[in-house]
N, C-alpha and C. Protein backbone atom coordinates (compact mmCIF):
# COMPACT_ATOMS: atom_id res chain seq x y z
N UNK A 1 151.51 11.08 -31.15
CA UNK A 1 151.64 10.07 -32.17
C UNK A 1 150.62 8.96 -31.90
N UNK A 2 149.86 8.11 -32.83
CA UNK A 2 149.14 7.55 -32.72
C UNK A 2 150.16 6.23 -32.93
N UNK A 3 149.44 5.33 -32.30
CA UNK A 3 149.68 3.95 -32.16
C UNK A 3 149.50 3.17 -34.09
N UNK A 4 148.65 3.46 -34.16
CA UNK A 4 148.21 2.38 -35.55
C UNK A 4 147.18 3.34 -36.98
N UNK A 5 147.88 3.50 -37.96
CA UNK A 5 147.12 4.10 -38.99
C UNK A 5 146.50 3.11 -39.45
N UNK A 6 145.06 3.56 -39.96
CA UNK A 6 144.85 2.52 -40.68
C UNK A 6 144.44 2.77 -42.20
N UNK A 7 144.67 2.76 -43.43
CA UNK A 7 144.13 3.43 -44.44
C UNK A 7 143.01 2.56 -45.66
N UNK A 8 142.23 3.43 -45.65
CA UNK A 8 141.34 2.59 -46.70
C UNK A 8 141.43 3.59 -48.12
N UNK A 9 141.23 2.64 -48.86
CA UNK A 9 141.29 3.03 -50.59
C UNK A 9 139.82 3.02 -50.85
N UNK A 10 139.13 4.01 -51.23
CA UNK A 10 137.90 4.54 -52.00
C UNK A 10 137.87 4.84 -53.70
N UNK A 11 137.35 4.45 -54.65
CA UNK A 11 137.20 4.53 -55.62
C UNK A 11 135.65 3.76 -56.20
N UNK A 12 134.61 4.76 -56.09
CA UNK A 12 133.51 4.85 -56.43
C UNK A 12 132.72 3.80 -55.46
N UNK A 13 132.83 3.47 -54.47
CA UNK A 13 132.39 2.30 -52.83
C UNK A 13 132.09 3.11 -52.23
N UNK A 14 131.60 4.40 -51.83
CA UNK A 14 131.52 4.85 -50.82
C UNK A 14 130.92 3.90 -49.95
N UNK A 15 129.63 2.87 -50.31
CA UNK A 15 129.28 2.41 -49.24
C UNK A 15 129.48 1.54 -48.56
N UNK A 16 130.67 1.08 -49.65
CA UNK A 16 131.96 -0.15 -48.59
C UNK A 16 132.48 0.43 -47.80
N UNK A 17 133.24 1.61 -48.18
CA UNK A 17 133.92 2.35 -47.28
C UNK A 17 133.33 3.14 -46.03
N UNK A 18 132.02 3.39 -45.95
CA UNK A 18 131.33 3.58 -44.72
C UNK A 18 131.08 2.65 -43.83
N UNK A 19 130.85 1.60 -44.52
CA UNK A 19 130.59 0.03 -43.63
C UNK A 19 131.82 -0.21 -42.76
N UNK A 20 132.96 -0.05 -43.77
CA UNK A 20 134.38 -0.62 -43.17
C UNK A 20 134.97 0.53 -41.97
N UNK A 21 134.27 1.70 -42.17
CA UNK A 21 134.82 2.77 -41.20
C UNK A 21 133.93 2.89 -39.77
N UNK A 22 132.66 2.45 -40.23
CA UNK A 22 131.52 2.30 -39.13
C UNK A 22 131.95 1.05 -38.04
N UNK A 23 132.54 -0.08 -38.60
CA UNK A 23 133.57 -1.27 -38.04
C UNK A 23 134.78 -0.87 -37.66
N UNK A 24 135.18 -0.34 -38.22
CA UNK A 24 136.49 0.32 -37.14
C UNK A 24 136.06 0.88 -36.14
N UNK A 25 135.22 1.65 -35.97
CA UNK A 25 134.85 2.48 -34.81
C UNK A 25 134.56 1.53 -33.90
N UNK A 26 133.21 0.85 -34.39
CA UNK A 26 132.27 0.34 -33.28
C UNK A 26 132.65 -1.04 -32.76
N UNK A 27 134.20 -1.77 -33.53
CA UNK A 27 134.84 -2.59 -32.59
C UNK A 27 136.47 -2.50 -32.43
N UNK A 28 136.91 -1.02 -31.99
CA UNK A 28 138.01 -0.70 -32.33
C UNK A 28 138.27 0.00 -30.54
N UNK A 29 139.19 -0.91 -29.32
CA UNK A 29 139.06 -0.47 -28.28
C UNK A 29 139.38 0.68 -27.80
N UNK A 30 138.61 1.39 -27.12
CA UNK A 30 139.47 2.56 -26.16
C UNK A 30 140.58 2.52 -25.95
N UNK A 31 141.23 1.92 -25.73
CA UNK A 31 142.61 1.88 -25.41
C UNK A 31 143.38 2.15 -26.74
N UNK A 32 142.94 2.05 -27.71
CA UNK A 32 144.32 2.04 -29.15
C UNK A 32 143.82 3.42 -29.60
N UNK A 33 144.84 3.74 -29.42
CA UNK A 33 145.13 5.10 -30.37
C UNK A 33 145.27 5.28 -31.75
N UNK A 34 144.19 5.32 -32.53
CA UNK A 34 144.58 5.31 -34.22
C UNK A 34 144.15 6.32 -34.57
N UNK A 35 144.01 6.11 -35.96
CA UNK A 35 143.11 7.50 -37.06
C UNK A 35 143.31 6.59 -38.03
N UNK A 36 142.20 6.85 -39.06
CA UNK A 36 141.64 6.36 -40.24
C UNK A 36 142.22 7.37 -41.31
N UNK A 37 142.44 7.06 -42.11
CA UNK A 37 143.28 7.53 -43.39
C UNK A 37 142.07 7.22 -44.84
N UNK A 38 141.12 7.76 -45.29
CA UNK A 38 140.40 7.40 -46.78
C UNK A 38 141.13 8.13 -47.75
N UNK A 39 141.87 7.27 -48.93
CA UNK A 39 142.24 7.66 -49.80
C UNK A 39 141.33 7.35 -51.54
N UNK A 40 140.79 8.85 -51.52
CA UNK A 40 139.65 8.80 -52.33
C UNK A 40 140.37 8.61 -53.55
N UNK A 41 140.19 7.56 -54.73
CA UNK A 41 141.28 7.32 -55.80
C UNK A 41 140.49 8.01 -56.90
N UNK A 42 140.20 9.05 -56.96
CA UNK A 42 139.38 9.98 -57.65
C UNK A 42 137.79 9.51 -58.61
N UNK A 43 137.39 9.31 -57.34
CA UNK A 43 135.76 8.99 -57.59
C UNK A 43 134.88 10.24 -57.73
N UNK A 44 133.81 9.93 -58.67
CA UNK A 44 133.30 10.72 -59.14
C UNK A 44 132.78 11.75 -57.58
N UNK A 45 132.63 12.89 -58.62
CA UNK A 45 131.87 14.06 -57.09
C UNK A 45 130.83 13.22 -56.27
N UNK A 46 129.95 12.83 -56.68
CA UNK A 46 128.68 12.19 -56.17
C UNK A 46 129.20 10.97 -55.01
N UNK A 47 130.15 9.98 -55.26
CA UNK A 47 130.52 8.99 -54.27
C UNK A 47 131.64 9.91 -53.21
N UNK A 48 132.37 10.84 -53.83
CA UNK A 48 133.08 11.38 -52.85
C UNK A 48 132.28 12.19 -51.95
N UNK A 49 131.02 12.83 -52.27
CA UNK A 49 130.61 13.63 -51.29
C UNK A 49 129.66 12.80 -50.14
N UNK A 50 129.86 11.50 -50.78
CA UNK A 50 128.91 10.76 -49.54
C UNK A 50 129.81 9.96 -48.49
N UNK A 51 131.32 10.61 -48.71
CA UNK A 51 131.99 9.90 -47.28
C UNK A 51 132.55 11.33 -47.25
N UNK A 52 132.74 12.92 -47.59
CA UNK A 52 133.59 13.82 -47.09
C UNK A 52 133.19 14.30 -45.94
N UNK A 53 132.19 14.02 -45.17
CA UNK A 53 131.49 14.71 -43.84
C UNK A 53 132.09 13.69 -42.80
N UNK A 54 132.78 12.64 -43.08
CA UNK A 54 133.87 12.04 -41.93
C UNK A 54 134.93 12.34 -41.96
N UNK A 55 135.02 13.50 -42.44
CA UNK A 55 136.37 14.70 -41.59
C UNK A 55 136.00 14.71 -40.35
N UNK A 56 134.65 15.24 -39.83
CA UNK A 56 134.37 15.74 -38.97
C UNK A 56 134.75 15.22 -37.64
N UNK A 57 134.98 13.83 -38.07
CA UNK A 57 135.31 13.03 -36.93
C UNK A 57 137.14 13.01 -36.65
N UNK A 58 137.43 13.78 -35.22
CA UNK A 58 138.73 13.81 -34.90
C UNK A 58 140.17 13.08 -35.33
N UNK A 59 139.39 11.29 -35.39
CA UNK A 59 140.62 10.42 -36.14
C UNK A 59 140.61 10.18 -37.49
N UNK A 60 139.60 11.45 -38.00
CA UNK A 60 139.57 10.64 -39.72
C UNK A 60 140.50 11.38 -40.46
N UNK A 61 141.01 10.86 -41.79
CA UNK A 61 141.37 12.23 -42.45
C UNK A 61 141.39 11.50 -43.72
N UNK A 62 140.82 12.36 -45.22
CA UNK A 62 140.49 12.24 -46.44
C UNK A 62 141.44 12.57 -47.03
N UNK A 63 141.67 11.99 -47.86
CA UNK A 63 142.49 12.30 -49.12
C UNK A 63 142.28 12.34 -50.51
N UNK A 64 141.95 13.29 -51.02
CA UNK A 64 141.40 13.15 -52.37
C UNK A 64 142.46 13.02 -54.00
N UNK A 65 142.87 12.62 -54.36
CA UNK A 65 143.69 12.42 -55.31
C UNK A 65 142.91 12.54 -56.57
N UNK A 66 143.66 13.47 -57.49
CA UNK A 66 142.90 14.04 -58.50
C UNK A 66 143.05 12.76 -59.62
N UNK A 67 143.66 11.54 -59.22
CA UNK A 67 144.22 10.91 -60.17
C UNK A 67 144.07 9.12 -59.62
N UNK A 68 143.56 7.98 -60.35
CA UNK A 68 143.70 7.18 -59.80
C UNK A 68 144.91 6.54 -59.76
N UNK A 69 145.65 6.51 -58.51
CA UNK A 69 146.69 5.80 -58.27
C UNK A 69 146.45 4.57 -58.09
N UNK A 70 146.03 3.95 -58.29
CA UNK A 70 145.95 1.88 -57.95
C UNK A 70 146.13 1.65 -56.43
N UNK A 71 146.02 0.65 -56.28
CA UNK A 71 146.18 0.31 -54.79
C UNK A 71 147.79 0.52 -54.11
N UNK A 72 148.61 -0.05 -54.90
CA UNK A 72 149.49 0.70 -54.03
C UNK A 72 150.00 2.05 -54.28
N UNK A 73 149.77 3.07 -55.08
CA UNK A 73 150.09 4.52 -54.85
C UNK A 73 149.11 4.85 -54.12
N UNK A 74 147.70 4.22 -53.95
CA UNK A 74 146.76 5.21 -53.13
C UNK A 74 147.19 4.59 -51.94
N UNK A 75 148.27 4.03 -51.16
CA UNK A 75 148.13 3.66 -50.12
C UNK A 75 149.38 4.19 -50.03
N UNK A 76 150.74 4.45 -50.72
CA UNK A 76 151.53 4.89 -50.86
C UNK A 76 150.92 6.77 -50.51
N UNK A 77 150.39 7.29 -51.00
CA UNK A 77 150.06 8.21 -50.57
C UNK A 77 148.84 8.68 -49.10
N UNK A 78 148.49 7.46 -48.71
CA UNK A 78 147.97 7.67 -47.26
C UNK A 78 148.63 7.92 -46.41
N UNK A 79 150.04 6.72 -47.13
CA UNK A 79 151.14 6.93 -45.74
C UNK A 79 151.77 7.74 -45.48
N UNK A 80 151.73 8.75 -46.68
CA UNK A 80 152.43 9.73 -46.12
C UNK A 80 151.83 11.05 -45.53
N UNK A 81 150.25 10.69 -45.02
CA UNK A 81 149.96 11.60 -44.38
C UNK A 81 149.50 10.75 -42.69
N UNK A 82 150.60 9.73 -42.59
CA UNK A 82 149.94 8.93 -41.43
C UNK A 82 150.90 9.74 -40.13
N UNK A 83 150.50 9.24 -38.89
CA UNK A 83 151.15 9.98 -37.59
C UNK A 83 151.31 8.59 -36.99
N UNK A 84 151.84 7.57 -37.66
CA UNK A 84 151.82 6.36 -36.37
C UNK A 84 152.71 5.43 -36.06
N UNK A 85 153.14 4.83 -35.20
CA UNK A 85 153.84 3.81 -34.82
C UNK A 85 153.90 2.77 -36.13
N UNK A 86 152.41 2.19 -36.13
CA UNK A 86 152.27 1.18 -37.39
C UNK A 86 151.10 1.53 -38.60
């Protein structure tokens, strides 16, 4: 179980959402156990395919929703693919 989910909402930003995930990483300590949660709120193919290659990374995980849920169903639906304490 991880310590802390954290989820971000995507809807046509990919390059917010790379910025904000590149900052989690690169000031996010060794010591905390998380995973990143992107909940894609159904952005076009073109913005989704420029964040789906951060699967690759062990704590990430995508969510693509065929449908825009607003901010809180797309976060409502991160959580329920979260593993964490908080």
């Amino acid at each position: 179980m991880k310590d802390i989910s954290v989820i971000i909402l995507n809807y046509n930003a990919s390059e917010y959402t790379k910025k904000c995930i590149e900052s989690i990483i690169r000031n996010t300590s060794d010591s905390i156990n998380y995973e990143i949660i992107i909940v894609d709120n159904n952005s076009t193919s073109l913005e989704y395919d420029k964040i789906k290659n951060y699967t690759e990374i062990e704590n990430i995980k995508i969510i693509r929703s065929k449908v825009n849920l607003g901010f809180s169903g797309g976060n409502t639906l991160g959580f329920q693919f979260s593993d964490s304490k908080y």
